[in-house]
Protein backbone atom coordinates (compact mmCIF):
# COMPACT_ATOMS: atom_id res chain seq x y z
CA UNK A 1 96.79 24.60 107.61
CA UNK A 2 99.68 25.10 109.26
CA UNK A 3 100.24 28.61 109.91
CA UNK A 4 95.81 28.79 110.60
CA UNK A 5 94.93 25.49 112.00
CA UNK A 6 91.30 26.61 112.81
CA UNK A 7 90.43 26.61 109.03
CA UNK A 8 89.60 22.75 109.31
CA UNK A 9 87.28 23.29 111.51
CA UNK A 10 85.60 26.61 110.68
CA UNK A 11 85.28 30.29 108.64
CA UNK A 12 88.70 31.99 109.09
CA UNK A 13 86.23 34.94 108.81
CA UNK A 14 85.16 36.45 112.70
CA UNK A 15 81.93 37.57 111.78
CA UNK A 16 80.57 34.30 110.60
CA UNK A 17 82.59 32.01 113.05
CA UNK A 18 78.95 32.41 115.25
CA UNK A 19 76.68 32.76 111.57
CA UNK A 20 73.13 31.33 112.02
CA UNK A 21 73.31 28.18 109.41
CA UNK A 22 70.80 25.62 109.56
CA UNK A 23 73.18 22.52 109.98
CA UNK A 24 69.94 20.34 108.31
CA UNK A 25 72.10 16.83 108.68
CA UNK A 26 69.32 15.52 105.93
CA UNK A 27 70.70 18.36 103.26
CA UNK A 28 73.77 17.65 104.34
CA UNK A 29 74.65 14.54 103.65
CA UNK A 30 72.44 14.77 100.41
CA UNK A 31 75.08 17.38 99.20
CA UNK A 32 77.58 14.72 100.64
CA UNK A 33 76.44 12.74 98.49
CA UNK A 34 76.10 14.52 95.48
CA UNK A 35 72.19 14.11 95.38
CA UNK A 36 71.10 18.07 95.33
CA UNK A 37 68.97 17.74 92.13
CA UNK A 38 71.38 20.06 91.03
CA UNK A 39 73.31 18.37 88.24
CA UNK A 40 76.10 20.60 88.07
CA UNK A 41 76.57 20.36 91.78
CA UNK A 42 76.15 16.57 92.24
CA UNK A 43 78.17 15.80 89.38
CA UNK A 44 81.10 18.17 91.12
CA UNK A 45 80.24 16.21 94.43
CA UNK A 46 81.96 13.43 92.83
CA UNK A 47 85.05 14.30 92.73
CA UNK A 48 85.95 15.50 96.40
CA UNK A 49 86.67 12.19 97.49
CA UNK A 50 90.65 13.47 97.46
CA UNK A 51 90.48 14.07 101.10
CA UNK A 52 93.10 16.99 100.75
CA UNK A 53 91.81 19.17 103.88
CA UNK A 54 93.62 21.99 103.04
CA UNK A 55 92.82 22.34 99.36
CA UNK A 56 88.96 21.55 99.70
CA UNK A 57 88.63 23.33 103.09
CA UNK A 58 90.18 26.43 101.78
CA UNK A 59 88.26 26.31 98.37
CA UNK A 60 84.91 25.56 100.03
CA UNK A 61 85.78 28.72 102.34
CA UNK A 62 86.55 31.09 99.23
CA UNK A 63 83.20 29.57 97.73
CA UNK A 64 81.04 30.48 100.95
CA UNK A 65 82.70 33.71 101.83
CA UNK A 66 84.35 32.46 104.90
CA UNK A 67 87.75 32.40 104.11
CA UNK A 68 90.40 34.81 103.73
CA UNK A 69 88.75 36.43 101.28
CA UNK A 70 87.51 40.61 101.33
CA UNK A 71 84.16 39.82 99.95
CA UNK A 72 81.44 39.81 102.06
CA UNK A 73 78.67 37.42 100.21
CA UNK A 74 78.74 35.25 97.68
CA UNK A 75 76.33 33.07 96.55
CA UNK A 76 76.74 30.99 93.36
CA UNK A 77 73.56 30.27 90.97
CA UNK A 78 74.11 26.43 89.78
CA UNK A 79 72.04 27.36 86.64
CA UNK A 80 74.20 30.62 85.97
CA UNK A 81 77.22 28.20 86.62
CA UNK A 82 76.58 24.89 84.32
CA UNK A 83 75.67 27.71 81.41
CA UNK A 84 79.04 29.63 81.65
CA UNK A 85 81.53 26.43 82.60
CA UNK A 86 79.62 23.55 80.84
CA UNK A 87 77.18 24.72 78.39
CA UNK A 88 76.87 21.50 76.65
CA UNK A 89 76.79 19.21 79.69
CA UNK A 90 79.52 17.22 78.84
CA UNK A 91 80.58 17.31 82.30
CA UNK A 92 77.24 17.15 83.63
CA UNK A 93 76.57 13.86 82.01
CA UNK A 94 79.92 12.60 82.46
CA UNK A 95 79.69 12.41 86.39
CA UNK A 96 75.85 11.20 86.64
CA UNK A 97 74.87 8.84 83.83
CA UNK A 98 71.78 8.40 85.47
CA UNK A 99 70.43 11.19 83.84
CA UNK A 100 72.68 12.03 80.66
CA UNK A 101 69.67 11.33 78.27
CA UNK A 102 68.06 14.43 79.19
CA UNK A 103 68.17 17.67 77.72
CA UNK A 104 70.86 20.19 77.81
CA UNK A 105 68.50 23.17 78.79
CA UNK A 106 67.20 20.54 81.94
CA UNK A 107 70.57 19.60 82.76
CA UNK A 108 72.09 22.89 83.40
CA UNK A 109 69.03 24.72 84.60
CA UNK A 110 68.49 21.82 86.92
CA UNK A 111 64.59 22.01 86.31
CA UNK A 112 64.04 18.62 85.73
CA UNK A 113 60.60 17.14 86.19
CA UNK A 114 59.73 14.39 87.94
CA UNK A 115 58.31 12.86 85.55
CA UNK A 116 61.86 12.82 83.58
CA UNK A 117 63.63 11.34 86.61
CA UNK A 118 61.49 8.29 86.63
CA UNK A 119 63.37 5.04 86.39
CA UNK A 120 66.19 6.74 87.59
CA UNK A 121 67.45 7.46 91.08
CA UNK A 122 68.44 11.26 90.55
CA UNK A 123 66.46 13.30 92.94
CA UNK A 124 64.55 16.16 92.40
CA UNK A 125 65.87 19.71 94.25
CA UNK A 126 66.14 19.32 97.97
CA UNK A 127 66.07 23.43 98.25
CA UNK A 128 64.74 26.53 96.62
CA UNK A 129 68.17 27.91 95.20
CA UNK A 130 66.05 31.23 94.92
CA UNK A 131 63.85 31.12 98.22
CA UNK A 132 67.94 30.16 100.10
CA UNK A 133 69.63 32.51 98.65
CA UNK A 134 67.15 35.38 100.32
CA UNK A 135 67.02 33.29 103.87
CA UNK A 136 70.97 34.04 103.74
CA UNK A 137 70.96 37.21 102.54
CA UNK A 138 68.43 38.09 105.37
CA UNK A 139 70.94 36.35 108.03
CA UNK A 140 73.49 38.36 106.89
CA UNK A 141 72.08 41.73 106.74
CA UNK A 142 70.59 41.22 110.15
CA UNK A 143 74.01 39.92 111.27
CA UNK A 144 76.24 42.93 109.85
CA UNK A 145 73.31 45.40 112.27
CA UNK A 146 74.08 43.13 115.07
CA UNK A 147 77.66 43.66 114.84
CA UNK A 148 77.41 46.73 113.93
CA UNK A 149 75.12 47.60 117.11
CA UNK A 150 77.42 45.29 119.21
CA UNK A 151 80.46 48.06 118.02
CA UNK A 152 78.43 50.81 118.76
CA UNK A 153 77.95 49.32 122.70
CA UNK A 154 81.68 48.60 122.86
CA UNK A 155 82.88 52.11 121.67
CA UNK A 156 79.88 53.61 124.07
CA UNK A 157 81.56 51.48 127.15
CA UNK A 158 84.87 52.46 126.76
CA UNK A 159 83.49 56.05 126.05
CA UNK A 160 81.88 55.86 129.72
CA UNK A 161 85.00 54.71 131.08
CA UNK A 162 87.17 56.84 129.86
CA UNK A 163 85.42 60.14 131.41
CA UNK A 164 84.27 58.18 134.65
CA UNK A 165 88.63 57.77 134.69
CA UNK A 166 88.29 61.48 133.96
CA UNK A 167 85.93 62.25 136.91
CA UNK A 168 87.88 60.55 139.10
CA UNK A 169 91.24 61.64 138.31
């Protein structure tokens, strides 16, 4: 934080410092919250209450891509995530005892019905992990052509001005 005070308050990364995110304040604090409908997710929620800026800004970063990181995209799949890291749910039901009756396939798939979550105050997914997950990939294809198209203009320009400095020399 030190050396690149602008991490705490956005990507290190230039080409998504102006990225098209939705900034939905209602998902938003729901992920704040830990109340996604994704167990894996809500039940890491609860532990970022360390308020260590650097630590949690910089691992959030790595996580979304924006960070000092080379790779372009990446987009984790809570499902493919609980499987590898917590097959059993142990963690899962150790964070959010709401819900650690339910079964191990629901719990790290997140497909829960609603008809499970009654009598409990777990929600049910605020977002299509699937139907996101090809809304970003679209923003960032069609943001790597604008930047690439923006490049193309700024090599043309300075193209132009260098033989109009020709012409006139």
């Amino acid at each position: 934080m030190y050396t690149f005070p602008e991490l705490a308050t956005g990507p290190y990364r230039d080409p998504l410092k102006n990225f098209p995110w939705d900034n939905n304040e209602t998902l938003f604090q729901a992920w704040c919250e830990g109340k996604t409908g994704y167990p894996i997710v809500d039940a890491a929620m609860q532990l970022l209450g360390d308020g260590d800026l650097a630590s949690n800004n910089g691992g959030w970063q790595w996580s979304a891509s924006s960070g000092m990181d080379p790779k372009p995209l990446r987009i984790f799949n809570p499902a493919s995530q609980a499987k590898k890291y917590d097959p059993d749910a142990e963690y899962i039901r150790q964070w959010l005892p709401e819900i650690r009756h339910l079964d191990t396939g629901m719990l790290i798939s997140g497909d829960i019905p609603e008809k499970e979550l009654e009598g409990t105050d777990y929600p049910t997914q605020i977002v299509a992990h699937t139907e996101q997950q090809d809304i970003i990939k679209e923003r960032v294809a069609v943001d790597k052509k604008v930047a690439e198209e923006e490049e193309k203009i700024k090599d043309l320009r300075a193209l132009a001005e260098a033989e109009l400095m020709q012409e006139n020399a």
